[in-house]
N, C-alpha and C. Protein backbone atom coordinates (compact mmCIF):
# COMPACT_ATOMS: atom_id res chain seq x y z
N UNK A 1 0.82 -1.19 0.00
CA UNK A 1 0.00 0.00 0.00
C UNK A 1 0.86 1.25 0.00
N UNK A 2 2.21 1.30 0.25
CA UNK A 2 2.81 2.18 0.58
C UNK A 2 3.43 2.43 -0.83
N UNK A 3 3.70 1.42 -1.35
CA UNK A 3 4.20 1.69 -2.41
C UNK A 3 3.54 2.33 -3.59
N UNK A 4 2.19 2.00 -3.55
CA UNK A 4 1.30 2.48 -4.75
C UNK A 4 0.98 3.95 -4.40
N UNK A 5 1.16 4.44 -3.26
CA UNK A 5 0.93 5.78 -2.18
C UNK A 5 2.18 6.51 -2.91
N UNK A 6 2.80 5.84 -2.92
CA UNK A 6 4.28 7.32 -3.53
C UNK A 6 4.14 6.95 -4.99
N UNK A 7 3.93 5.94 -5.76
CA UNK A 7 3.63 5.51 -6.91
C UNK A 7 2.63 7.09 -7.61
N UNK A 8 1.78 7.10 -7.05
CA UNK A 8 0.74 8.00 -7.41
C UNK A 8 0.69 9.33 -7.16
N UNK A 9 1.40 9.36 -6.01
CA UNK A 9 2.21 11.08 -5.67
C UNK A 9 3.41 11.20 -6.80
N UNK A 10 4.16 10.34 -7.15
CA UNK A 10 5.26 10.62 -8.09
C UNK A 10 4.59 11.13 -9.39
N UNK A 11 3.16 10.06 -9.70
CA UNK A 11 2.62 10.73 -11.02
C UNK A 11 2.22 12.28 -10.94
N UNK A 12 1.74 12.22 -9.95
CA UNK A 12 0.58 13.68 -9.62
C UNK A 12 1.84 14.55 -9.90
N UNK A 13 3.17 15.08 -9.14
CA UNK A 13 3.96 15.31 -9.26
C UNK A 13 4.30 15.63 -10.22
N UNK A 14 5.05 14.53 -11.50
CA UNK A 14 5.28 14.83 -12.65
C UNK A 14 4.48 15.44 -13.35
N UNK A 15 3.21 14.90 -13.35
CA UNK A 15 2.20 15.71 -14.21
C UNK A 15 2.34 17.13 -13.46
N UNK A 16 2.01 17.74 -12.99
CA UNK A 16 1.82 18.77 -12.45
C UNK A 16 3.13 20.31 -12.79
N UNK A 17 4.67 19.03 -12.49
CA UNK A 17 5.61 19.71 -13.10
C UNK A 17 5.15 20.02 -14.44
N UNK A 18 5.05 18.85 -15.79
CA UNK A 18 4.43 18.85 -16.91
C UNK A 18 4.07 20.12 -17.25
N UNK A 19 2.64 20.50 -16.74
CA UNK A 19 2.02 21.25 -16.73
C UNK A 19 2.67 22.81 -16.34
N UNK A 20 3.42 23.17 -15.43
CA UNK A 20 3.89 24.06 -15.23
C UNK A 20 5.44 24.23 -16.40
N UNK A 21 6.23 23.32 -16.93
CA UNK A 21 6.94 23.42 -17.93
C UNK A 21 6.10 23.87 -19.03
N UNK A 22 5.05 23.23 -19.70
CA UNK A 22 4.31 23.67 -20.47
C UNK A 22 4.04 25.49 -20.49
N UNK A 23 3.12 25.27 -19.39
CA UNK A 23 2.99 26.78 -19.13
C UNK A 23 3.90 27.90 -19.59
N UNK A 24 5.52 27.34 -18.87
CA UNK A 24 6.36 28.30 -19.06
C UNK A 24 7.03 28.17 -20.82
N UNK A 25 6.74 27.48 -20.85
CA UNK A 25 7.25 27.14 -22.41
C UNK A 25 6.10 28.32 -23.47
N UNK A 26 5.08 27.85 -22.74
CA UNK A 26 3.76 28.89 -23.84
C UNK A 26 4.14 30.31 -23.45
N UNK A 27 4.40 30.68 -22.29
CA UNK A 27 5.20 31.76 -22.02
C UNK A 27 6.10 32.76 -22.17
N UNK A 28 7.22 31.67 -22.54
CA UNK A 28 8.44 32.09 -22.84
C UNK A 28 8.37 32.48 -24.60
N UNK A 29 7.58 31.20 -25.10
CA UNK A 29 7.44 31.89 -26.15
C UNK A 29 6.66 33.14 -27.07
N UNK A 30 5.85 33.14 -25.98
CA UNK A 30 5.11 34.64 -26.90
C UNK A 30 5.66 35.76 -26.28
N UNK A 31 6.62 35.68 -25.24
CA UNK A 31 7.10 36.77 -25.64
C UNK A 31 8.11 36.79 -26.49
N UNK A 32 9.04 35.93 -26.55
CA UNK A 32 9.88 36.12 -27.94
C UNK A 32 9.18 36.08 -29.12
N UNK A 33 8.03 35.56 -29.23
CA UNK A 33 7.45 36.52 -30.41
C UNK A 33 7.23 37.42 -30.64
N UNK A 34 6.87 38.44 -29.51
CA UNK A 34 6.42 39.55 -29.15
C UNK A 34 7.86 40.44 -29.68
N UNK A 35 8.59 40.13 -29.28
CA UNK A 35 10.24 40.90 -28.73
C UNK A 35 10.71 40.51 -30.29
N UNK A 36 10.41 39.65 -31.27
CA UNK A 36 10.45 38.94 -32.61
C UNK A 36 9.88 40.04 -33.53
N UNK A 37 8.63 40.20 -33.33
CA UNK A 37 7.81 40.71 -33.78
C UNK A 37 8.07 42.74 -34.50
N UNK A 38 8.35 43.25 -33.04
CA UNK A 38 9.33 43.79 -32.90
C UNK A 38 10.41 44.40 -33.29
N UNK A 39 11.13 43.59 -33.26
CA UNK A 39 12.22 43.81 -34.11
C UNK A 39 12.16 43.84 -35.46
N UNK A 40 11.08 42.79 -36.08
CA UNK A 40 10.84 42.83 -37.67
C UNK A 40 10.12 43.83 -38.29
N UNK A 41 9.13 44.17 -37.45
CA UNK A 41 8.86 45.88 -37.45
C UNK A 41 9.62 46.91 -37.93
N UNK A 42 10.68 46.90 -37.13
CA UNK A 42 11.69 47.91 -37.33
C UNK A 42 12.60 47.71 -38.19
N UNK A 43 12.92 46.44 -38.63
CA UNK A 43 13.23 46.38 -40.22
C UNK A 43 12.89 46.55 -40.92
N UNK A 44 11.24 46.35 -41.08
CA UNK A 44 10.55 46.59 -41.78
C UNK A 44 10.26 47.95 -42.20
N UNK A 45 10.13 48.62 -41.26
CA UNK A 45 10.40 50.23 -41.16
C UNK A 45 11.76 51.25 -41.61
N UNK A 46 12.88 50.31 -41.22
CA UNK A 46 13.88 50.85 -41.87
C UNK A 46 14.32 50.45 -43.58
N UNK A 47 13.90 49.29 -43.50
CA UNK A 47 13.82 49.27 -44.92
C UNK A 47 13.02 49.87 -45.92
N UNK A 48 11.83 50.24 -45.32
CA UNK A 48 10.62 51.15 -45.90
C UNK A 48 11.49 52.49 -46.40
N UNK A 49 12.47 53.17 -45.07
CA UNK A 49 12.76 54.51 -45.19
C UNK A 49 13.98 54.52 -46.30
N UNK A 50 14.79 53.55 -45.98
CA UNK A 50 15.86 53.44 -46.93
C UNK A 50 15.37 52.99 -48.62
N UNK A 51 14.38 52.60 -48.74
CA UNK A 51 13.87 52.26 -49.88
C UNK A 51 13.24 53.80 -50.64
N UNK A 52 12.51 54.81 -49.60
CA UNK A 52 12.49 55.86 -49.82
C UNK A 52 13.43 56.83 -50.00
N UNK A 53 14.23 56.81 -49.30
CA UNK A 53 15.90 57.77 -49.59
C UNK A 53 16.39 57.29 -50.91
N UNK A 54 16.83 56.32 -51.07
CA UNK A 54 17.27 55.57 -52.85
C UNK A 54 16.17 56.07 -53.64
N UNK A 55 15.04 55.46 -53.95
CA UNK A 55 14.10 56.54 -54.79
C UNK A 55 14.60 57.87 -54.77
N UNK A 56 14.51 58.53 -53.88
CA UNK A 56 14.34 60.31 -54.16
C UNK A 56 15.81 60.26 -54.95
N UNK A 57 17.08 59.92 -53.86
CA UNK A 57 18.44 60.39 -54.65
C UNK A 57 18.42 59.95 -56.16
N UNK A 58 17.54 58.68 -56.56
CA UNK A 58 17.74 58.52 -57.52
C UNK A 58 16.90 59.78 -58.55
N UNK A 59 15.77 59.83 -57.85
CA UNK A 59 14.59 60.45 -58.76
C UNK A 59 15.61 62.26 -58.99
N UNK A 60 16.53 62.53 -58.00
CA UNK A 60 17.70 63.85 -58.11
C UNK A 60 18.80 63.36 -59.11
N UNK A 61 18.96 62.30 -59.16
CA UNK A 61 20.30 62.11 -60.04
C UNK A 61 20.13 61.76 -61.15
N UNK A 62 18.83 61.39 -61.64
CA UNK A 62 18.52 60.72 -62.88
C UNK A 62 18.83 62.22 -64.13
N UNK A 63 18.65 62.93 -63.63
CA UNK A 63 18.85 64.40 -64.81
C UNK A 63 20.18 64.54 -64.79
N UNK A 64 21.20 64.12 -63.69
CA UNK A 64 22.69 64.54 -64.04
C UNK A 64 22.83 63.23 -65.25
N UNK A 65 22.52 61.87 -64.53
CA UNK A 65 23.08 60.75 -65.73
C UNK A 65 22.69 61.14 -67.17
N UNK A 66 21.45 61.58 -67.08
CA UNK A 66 20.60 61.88 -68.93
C UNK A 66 21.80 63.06 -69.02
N UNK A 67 22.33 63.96 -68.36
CA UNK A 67 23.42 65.24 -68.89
C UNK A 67 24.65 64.58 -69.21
N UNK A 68 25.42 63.36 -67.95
CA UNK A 68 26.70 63.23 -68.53
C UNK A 68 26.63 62.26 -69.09
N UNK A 69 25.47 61.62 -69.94
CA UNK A 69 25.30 60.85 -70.94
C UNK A 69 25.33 61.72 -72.52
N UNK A 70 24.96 62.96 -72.19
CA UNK A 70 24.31 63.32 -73.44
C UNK A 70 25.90 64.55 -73.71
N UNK A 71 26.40 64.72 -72.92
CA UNK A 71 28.15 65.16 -72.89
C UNK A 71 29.03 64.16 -73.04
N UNK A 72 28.85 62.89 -72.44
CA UNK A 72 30.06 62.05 -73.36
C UNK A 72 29.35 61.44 -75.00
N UNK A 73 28.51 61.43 -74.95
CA UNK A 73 27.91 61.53 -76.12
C UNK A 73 28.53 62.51 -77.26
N UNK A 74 28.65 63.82 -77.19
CA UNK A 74 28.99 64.88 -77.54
C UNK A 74 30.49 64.84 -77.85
N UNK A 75 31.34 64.47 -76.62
CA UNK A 75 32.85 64.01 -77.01
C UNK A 75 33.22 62.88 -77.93
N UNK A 76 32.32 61.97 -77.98
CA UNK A 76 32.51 61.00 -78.40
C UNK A 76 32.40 61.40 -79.65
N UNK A 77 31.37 62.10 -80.58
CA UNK A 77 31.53 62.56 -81.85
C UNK A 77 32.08 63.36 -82.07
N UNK A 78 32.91 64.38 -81.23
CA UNK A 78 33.93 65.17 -81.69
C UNK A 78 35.13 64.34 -81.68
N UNK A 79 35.46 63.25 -80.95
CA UNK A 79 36.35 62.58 -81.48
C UNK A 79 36.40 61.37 -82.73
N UNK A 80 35.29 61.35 -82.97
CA UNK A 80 34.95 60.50 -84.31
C UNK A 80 35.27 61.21 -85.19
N UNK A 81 34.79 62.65 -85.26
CA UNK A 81 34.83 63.43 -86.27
C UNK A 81 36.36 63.65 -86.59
N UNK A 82 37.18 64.39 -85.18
CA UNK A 82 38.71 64.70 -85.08
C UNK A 82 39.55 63.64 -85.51
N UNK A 83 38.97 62.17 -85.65
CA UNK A 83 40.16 61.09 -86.06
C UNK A 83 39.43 60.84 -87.29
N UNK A 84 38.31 60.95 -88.08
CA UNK A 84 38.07 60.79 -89.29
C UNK A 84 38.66 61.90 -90.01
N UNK A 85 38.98 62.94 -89.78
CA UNK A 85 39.52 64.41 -90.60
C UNK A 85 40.94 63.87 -90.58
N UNK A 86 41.54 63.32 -89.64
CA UNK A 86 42.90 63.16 -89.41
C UNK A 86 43.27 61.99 -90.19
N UNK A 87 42.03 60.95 -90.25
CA UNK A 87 42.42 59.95 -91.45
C UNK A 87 42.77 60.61 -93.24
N UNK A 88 41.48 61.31 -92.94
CA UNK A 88 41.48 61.96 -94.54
C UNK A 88 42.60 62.88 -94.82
N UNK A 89 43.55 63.38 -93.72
CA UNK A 89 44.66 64.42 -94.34
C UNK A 89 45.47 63.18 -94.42
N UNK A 90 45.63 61.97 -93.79
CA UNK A 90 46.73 61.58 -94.18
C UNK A 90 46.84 60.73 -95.79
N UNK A 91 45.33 60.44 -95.95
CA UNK A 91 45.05 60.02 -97.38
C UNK A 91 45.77 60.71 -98.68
């Protein structure tokens, strides 16, 4: 009788631990979701802003590239022109 007496306190016991591991487990994890959550937010947010800064600098720089496109452009046929004249004098 004695034996089935701690037999059954040992279960109650374990279960009970069980139950309180559980607990802390459901616990522990929502807040690291929480604290997860969080943080992805704020990536999310900084990537939002940095995605906005690149747009604008770009949407500012796009008129210099169309200029020093349309100036080496410009050199480029004055030097087509300057080594085709220079072919023809030596003809």
């Amino acid at each position: 009788m004695v034996i089935e007496t701690i037999r059954d306190i040992v279960i109650i016991v374990a279960g009970l631990l069980m139950i309180f591991l559980f607990i802390g487990i459901a616990v522990g994890s929502f807040l690291l979701y929480k604290k997860v959550n969080r943080v992805i937010n704020a990536v999310k947010n900084t990537a939002t802003t940095a995605q906005a800064v690149v747009t604008s600098i770009a949407d500012a720089i796009k008129p210099l590239i169309v200029l020093s496109a349309f100036i080496r452009r410009l050199r480029r046929r004055g030097w087509r022109q300057r080594h085709e004249e220079g072919e023809k004098e030596k003809k």
